[in-house]
C-alpha atoms as a PDB file:
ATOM      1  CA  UNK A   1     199.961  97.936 178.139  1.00  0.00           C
ATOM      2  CA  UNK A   2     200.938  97.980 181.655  1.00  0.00           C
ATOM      3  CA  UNK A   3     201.700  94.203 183.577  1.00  0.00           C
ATOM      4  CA  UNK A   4     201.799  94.362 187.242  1.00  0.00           C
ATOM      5  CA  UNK A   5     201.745  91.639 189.724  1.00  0.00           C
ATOM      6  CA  UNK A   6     200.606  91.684 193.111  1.00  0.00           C
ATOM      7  CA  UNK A   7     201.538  89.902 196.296  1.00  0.00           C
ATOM      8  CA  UNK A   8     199.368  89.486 199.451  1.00  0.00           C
ATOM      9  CA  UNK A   9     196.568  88.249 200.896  1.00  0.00           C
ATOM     10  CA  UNK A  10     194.497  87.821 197.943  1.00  0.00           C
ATOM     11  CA  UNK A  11     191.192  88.974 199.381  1.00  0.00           C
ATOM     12  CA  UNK A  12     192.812  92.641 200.289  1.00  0.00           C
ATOM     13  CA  UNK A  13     194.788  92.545 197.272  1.00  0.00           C
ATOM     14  CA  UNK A  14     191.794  92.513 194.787  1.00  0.00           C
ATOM     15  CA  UNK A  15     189.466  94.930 197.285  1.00  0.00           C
ATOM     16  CA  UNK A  16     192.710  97.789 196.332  1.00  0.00           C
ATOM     17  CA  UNK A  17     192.812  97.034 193.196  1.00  0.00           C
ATOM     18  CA  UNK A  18     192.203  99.277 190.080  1.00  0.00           C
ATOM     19  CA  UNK A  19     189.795  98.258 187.537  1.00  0.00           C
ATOM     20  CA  UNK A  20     191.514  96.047 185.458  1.00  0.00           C
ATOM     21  CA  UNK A  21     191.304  93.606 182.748  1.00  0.00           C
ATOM     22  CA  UNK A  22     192.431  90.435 183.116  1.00  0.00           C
ATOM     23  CA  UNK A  23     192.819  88.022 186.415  1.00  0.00           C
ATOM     24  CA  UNK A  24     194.386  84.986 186.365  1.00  0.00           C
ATOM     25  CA  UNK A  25     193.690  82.974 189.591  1.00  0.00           C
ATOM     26  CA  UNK A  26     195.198  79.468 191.100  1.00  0.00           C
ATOM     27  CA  UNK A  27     192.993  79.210 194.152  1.00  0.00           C
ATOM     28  CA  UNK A  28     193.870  75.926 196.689  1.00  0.00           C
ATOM     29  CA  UNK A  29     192.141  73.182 195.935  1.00  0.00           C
ATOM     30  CA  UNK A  30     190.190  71.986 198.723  1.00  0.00           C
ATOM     31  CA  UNK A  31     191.970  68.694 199.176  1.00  0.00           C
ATOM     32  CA  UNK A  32     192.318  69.148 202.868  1.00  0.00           C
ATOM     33  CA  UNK A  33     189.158  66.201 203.569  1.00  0.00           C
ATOM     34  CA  UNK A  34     188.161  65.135 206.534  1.00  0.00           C
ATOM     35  CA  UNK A  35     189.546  61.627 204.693  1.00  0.00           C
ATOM     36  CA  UNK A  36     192.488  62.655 204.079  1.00  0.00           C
ATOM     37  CA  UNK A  37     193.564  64.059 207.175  1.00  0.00           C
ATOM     38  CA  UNK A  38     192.535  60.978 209.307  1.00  0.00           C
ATOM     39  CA  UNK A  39     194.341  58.596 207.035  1.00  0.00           C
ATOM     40  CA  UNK A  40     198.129  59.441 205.982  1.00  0.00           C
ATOM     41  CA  UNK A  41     199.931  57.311 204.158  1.00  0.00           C
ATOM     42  CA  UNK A  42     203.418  56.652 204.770  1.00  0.00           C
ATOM     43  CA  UNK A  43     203.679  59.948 206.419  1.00  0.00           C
ATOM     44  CA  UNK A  44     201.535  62.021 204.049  1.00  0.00           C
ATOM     45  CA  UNK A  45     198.553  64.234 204.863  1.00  0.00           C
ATOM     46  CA  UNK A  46     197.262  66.982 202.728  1.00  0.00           C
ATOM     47  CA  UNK A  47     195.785  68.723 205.703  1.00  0.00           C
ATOM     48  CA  UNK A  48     196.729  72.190 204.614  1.00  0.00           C
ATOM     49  CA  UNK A  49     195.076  74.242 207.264  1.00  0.00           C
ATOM     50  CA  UNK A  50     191.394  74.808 208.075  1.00  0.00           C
ATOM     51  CA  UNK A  51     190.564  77.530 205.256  1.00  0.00           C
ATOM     52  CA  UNK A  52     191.103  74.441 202.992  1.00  0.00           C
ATOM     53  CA  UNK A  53     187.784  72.283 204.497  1.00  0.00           C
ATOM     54  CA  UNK A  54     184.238  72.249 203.822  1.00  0.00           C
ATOM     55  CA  UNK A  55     182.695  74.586 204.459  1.00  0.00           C
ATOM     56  CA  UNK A  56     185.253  77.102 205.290  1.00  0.00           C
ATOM     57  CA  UNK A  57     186.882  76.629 201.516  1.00  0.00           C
ATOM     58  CA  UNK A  58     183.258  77.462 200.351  1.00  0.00           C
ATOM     59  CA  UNK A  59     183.267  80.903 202.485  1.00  0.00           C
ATOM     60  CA  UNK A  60     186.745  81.617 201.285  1.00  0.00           C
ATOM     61  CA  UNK A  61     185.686  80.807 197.483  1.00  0.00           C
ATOM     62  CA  UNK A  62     182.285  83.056 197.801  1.00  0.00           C
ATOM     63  CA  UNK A  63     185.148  86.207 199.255  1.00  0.00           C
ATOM     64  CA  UNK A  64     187.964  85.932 196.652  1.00  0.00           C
ATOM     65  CA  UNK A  65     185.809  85.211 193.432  1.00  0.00           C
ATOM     66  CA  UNK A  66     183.516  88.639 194.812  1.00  0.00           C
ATOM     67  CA  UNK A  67     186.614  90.602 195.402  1.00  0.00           C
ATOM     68  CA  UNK A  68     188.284  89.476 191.823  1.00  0.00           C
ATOM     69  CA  UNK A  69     185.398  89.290 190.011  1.00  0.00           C
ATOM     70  CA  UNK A  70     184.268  93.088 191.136  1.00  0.00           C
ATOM     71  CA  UNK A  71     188.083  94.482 190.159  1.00  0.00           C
ATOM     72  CA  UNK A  72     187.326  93.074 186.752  1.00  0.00           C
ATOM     73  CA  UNK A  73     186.279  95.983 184.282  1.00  0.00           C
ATOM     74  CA  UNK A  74     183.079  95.672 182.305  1.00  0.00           C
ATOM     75  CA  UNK A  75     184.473  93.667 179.982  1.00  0.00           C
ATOM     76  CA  UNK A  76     187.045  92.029 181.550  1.00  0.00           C
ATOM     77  CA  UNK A  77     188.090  88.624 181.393  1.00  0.00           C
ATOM     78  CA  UNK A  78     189.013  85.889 184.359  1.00  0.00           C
ATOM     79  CA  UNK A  79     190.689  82.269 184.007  1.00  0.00           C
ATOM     80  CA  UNK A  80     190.891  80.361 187.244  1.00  0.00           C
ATOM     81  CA  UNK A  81     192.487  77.087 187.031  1.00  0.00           C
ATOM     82  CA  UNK A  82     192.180  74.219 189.325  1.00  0.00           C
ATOM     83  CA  UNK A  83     191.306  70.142 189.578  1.00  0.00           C
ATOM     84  CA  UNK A  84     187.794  69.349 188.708  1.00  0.00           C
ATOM     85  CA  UNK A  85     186.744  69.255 192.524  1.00  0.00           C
ATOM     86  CA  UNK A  86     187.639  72.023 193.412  1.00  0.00           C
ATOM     87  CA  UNK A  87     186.347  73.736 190.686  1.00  0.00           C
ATOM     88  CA  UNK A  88     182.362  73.152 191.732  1.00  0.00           C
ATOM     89  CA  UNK A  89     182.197  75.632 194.429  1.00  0.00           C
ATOM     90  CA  UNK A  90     184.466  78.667 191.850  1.00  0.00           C
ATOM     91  CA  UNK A  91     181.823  77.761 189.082  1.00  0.00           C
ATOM     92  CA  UNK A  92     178.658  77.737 191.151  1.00  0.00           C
ATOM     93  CA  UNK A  93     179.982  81.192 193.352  1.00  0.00           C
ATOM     94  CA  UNK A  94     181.073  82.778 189.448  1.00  0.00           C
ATOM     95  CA  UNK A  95     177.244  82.340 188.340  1.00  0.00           C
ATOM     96  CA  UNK A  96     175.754  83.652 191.294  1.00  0.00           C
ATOM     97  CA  UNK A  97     177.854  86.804 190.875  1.00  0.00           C
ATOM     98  CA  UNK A  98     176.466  86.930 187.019  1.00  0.00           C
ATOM     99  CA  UNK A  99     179.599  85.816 185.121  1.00  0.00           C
ATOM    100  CA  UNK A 100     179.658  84.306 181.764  1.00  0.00           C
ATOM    101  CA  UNK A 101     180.844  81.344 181.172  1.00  0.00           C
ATOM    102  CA  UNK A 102     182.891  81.414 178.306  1.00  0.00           C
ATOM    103  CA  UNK A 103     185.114  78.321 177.706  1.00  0.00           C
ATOM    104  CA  UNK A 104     187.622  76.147 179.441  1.00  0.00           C
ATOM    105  CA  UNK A 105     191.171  74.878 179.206  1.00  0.00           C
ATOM    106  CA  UNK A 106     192.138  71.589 179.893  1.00  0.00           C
ATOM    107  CA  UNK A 107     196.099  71.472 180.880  1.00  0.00           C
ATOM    108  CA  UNK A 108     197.724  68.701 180.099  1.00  0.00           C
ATOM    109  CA  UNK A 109     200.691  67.937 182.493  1.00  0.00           C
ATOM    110  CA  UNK A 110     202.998  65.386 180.626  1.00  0.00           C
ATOM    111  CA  UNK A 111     205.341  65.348 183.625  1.00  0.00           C
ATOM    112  CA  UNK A 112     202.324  65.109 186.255  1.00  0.00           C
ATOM    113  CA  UNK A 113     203.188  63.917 190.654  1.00  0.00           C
ATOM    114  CA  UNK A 114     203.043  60.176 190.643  1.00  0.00           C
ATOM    115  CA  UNK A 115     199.508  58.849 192.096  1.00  0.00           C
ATOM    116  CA  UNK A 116     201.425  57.966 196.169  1.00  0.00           C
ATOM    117  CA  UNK A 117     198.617  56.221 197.033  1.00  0.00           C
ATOM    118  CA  UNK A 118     198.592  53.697 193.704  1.00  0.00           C
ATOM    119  CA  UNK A 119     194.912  53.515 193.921  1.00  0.00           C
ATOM    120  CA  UNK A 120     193.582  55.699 191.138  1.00  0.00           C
ATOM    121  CA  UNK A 121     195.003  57.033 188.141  1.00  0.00           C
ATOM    122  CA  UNK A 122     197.464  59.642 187.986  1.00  0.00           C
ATOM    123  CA  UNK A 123     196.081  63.089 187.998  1.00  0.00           C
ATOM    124  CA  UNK A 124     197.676  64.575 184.711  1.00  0.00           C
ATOM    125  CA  UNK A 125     195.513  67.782 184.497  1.00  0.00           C
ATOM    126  CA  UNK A 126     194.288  70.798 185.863  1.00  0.00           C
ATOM    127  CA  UNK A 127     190.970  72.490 184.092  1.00  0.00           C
ATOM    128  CA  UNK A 128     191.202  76.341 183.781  1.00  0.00           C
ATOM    129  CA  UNK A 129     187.381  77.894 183.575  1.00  0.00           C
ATOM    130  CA  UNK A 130     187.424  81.289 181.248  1.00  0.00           C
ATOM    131  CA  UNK A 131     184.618  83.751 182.391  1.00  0.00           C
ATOM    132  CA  UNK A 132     183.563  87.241 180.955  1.00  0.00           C
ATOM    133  CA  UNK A 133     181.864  90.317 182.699  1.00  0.00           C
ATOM    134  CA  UNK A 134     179.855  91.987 180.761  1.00  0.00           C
ATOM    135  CA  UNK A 135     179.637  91.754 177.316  1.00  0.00           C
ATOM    136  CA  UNK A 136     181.996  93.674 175.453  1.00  0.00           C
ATOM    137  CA  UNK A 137     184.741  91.282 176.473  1.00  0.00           C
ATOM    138  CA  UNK A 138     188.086  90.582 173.926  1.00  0.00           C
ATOM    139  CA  UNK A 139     188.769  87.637 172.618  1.00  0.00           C
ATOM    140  CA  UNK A 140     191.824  88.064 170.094  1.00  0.00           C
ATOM    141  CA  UNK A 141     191.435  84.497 168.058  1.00  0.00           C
ATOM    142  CA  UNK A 142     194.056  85.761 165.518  1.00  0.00           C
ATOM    143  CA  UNK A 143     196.390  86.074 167.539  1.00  0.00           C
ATOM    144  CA  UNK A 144     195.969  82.743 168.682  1.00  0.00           C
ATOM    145  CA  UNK A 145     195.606  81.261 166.258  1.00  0.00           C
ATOM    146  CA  UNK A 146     199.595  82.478 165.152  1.00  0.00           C
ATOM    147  CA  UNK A 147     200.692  80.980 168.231  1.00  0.00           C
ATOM    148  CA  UNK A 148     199.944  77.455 166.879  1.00  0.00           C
ATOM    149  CA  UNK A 149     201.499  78.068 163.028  1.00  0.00           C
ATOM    150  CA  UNK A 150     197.826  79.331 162.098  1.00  0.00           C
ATOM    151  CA  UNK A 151     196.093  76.945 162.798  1.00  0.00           C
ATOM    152  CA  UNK A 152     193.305  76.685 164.774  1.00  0.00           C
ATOM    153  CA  UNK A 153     193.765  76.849 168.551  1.00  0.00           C
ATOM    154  CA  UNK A 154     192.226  73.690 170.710  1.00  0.00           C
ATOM    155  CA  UNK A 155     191.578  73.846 174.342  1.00  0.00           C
ATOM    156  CA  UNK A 156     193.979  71.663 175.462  1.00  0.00           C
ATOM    157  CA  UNK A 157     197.202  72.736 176.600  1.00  0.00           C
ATOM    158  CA  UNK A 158     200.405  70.645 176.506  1.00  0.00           C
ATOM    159  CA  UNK A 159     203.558  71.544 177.548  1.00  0.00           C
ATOM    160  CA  UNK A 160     206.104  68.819 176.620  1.00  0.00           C
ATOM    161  CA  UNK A 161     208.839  68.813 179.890  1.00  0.00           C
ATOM    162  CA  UNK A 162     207.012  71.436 182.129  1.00  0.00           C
ATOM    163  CA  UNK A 163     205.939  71.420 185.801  1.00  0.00           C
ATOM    164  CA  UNK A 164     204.182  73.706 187.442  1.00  0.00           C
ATOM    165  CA  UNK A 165     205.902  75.094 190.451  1.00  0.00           C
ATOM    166  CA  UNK A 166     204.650  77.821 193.080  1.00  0.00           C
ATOM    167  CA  UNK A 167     201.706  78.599 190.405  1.00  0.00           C
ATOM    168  CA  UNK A 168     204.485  78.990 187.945  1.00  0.00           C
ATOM    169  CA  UNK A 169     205.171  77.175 184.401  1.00  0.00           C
ATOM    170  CA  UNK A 170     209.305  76.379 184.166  1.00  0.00           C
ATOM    171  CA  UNK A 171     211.003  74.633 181.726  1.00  0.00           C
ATOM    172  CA  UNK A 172     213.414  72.547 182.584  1.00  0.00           C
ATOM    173  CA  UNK A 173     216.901  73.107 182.057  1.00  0.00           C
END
């Protein structure tokens, strides 16, 4: 099995792709809102650029998911992980381009960003959608299911001390 990772614009990245078989995406997650760049709070706005507003994050969604979901082979598989609003337009774009829906992950961060604002809960999880193209996709539930001591896999992830950083899980040291 050969493992390579790409770095670029992720639109002309998945156009030059080969066929492959697996995609693993962390798209941004449209929290740029009109809201929420009109009212910081001690300093902090999550304006993140224009790509990241209605409906501009809608046309980017529609071009990445096409370009990933058309370097997928026949039976490959694609997670895309993300908060649960900014998952609507990835899982309305994903059935429009005929993808199956195949489960979901839900991530539990134990370590999660304290809530700056105080005035809603702390978000502690990200949701990660699994789709399939085709139908001959792989699922390998065996070897899952060693992973967790044999026993049967759930669909929620925790990671006991981790943080996501750059789109990357770390451990602590």
């Amino acid at each position: 099995m050969i493992t390579q990772l790409y770095l670029g614009d992720c639109i002309k990245v998945a156009k030059n792709l080969p066929q492959v078989d697996f995609i693993f995406a962390d798209p941004p997650y449209n929290i740029s809102s009109n809201a929420n760049m009109k009212n910081s709070w001690n300093g902090y706005t999550s304006f993140k650029g224009e790509w990241d507003v209605v409906p501009e994050y809608d046309n980017f969604t529609i071009q990445w998911t096409t370009a990933a979901y058309d370097a997928l082979k026949d039976s490959g598989i694609m997670a895309i992980s993300g908060v649960f609003g900014s998952l609507a337009p990835v899982f309305r774009q994903m059935e429009c381009l005929g993808a199956t829906f195949q489960s979901h992950f839900v991530w539990h961060k134990t370590n999660p960003a304290p809530s700056i604002h105080r005035r809603m809960f702390t978000h502690a999880n990200e949701i990660i959608l699994i789709y399939s193209k085709g139908k001959n996709w792989t699922f390998n539930y065996d070897a899952v299911k060693m992973l967790s001591g044999g026993k049967q896999q759930h669909n929620v992830i925790s990671i006991p001390g981790s943080r996501r950083i750059n789109g990357i899980i770390s451990k602590p040291i």
